[in-house]
PDB file of N, CA and C in Angstrom:
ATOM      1  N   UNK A   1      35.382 -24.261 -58.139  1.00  0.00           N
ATOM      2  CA  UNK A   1      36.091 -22.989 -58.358  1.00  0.00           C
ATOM      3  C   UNK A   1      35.777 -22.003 -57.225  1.00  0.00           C
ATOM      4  N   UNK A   2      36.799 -21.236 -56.903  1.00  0.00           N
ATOM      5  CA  UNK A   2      36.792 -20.032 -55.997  1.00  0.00           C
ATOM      6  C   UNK A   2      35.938 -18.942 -56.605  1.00  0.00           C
ATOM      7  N   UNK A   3      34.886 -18.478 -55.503  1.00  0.00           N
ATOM      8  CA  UNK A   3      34.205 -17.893 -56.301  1.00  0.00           C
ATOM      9  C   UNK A   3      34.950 -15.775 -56.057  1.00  0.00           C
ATOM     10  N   UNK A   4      34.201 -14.733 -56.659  1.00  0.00           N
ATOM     11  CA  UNK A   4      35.303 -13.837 -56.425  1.00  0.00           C
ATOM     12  C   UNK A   4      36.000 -13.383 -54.565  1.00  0.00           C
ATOM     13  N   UNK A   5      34.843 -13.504 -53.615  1.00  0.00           N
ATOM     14  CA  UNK A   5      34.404 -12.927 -52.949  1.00  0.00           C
ATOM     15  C   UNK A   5      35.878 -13.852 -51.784  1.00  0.00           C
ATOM     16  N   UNK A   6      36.216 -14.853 -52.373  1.00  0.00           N
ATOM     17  CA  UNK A   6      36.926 -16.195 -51.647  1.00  0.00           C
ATOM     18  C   UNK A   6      38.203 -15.744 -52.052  1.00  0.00           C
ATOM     19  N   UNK A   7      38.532 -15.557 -53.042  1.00  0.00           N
ATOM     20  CA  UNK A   7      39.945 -14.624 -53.503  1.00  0.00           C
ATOM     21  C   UNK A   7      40.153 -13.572 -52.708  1.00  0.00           C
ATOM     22  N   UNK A   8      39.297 -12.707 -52.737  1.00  0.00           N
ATOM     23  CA  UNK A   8      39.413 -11.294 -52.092  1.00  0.00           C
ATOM     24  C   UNK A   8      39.839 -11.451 -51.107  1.00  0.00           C
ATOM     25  N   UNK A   9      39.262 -12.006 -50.136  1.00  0.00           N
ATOM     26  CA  UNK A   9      39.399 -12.170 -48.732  1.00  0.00           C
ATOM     27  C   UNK A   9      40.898 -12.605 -48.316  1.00  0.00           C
ATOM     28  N   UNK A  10      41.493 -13.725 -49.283  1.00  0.00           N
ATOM     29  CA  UNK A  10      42.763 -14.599 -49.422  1.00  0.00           C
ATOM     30  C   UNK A  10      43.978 -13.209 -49.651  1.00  0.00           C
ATOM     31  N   UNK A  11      43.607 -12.266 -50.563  1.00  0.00           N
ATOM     32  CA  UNK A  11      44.525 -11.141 -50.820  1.00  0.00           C
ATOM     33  C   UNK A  11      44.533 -10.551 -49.739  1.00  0.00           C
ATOM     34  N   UNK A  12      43.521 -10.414 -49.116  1.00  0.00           N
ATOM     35  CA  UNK A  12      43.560  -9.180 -48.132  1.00  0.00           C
ATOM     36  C   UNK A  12      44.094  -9.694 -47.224  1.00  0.00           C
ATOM     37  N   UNK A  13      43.857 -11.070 -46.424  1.00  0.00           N
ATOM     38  CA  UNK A  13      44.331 -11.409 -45.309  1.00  0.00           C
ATOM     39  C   UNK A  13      45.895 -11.816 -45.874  1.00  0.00           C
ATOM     40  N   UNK A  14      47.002 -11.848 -46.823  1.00  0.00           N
ATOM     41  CA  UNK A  14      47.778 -11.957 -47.186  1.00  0.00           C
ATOM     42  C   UNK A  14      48.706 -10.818 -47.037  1.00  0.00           C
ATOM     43  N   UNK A  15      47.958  -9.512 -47.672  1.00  0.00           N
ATOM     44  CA  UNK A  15      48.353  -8.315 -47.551  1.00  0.00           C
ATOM     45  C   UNK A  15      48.366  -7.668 -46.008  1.00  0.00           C
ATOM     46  N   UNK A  16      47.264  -8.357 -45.456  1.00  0.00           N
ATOM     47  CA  UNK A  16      47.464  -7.743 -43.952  1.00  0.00           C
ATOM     48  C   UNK A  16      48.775  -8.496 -42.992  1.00  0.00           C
ATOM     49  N   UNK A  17      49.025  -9.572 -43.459  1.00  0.00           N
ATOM     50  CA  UNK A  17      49.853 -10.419 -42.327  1.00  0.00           C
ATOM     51  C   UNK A  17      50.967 -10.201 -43.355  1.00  0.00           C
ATOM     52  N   UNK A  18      50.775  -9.809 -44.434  1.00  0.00           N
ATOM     53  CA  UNK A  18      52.772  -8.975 -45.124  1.00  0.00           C
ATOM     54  C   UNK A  18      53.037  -7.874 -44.307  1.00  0.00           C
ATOM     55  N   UNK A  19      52.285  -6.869 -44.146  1.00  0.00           N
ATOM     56  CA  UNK A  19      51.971  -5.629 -43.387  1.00  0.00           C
ATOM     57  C   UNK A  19      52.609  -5.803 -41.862  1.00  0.00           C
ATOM     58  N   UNK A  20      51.959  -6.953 -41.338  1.00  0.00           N
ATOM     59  CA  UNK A  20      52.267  -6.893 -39.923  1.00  0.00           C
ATOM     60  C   UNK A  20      53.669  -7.467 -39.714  1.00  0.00           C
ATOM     61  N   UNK A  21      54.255  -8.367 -40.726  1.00  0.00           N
ATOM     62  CA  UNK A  21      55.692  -9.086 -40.964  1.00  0.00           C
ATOM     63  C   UNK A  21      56.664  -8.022 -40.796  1.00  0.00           C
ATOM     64  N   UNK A  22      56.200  -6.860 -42.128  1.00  0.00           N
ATOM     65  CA  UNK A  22      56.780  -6.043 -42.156  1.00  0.00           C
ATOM     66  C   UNK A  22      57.304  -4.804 -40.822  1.00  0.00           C
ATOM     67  N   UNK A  23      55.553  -4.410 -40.068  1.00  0.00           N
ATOM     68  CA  UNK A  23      55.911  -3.455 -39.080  1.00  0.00           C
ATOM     69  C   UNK A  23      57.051  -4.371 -37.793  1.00  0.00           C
ATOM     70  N   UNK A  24      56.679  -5.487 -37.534  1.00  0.00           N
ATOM     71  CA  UNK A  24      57.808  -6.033 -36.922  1.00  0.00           C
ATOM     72  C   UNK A  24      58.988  -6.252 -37.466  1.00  0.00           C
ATOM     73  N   UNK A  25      59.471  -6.446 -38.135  1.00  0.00           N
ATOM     74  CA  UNK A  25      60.797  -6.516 -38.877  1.00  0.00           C
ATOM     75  C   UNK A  25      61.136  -4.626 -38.391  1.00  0.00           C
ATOM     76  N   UNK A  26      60.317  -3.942 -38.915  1.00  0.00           N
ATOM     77  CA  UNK A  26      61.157  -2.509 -38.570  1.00  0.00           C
ATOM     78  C   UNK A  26      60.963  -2.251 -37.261  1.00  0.00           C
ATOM     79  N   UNK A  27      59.991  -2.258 -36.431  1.00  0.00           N
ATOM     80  CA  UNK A  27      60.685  -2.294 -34.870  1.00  0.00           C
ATOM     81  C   UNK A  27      61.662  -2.816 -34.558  1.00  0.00           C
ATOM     82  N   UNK A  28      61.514  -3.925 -34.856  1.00  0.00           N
ATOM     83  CA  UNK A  28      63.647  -5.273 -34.668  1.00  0.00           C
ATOM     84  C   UNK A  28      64.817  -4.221 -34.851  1.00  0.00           C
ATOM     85  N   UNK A  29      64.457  -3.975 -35.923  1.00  0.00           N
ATOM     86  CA  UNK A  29      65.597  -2.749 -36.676  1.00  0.00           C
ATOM     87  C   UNK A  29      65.945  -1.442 -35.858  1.00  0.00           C
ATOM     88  N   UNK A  30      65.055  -0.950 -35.801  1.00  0.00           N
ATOM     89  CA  UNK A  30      64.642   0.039 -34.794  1.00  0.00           C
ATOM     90  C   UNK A  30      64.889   0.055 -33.267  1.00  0.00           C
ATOM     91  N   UNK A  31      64.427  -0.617 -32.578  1.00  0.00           N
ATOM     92  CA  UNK A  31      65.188  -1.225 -31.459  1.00  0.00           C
ATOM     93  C   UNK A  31      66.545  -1.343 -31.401  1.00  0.00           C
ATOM     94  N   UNK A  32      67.217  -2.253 -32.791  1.00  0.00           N
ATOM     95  CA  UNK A  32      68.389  -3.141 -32.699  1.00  0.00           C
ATOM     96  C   UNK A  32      69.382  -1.498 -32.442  1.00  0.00           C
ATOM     97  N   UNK A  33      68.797  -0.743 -33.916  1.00  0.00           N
ATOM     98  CA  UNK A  33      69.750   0.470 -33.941  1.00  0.00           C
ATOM     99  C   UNK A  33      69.802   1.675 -33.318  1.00  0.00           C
ATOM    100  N   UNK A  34      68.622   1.400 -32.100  1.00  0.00           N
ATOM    101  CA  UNK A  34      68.954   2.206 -30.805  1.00  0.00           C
ATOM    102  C   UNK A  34      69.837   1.520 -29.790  1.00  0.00           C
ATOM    103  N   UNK A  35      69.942   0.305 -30.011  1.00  0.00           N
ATOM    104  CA  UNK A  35      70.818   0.193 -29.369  1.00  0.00           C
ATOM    105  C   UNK A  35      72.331  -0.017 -29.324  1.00  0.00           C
ATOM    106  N   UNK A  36      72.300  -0.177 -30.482  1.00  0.00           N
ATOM    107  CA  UNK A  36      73.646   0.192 -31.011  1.00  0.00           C
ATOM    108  C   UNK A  36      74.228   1.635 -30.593  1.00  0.00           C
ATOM    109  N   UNK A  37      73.268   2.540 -31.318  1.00  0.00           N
ATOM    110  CA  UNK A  37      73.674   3.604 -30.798  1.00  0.00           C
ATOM    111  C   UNK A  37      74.096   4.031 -29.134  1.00  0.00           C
ATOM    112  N   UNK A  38      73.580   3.651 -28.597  1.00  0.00           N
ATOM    113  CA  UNK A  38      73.550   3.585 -26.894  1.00  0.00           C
ATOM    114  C   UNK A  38      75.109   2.911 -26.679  1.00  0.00           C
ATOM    115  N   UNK A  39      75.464   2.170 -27.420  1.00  0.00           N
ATOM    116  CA  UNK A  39      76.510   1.344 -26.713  1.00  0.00           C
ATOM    117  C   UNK A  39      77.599   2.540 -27.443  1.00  0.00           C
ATOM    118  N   UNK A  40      77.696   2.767 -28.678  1.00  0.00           N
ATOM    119  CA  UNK A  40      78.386   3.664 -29.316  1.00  0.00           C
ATOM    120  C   UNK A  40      78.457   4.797 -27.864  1.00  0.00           C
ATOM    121  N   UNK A  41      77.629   5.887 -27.640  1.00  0.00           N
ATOM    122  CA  UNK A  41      77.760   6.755 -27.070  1.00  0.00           C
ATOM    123  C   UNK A  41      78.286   6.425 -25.883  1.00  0.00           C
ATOM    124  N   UNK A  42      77.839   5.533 -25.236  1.00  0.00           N
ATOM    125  CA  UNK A  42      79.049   4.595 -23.977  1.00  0.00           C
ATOM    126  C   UNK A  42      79.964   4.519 -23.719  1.00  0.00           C
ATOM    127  N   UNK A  43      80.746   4.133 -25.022  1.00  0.00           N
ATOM    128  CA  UNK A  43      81.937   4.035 -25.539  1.00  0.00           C
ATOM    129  C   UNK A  43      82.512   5.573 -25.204  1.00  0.00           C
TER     130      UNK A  43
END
């Protein structure tokens, strides 16, 4: 059996690499919809 200390660690490093999934996914976004905008104002 996992003892508590082996869980913990499993959440946290889970929660940290959701975290970092996440801040990249919104830069992508972020990026994507500056540049959208850029081409818009181009136009």
């Amino acid at each position: 059996m996992f003892s508590g200390d082996v869980v913990f660690v499993i959440i946290l490093a889970a929660i940290f690499l959701f975290i970092i999934a996440l801040l990249l996914l919104l830069r992508r976004t972020i990026s994507g919809y500056r540049e959208g905008v850029e081409d818009a104002q181009k136009k």
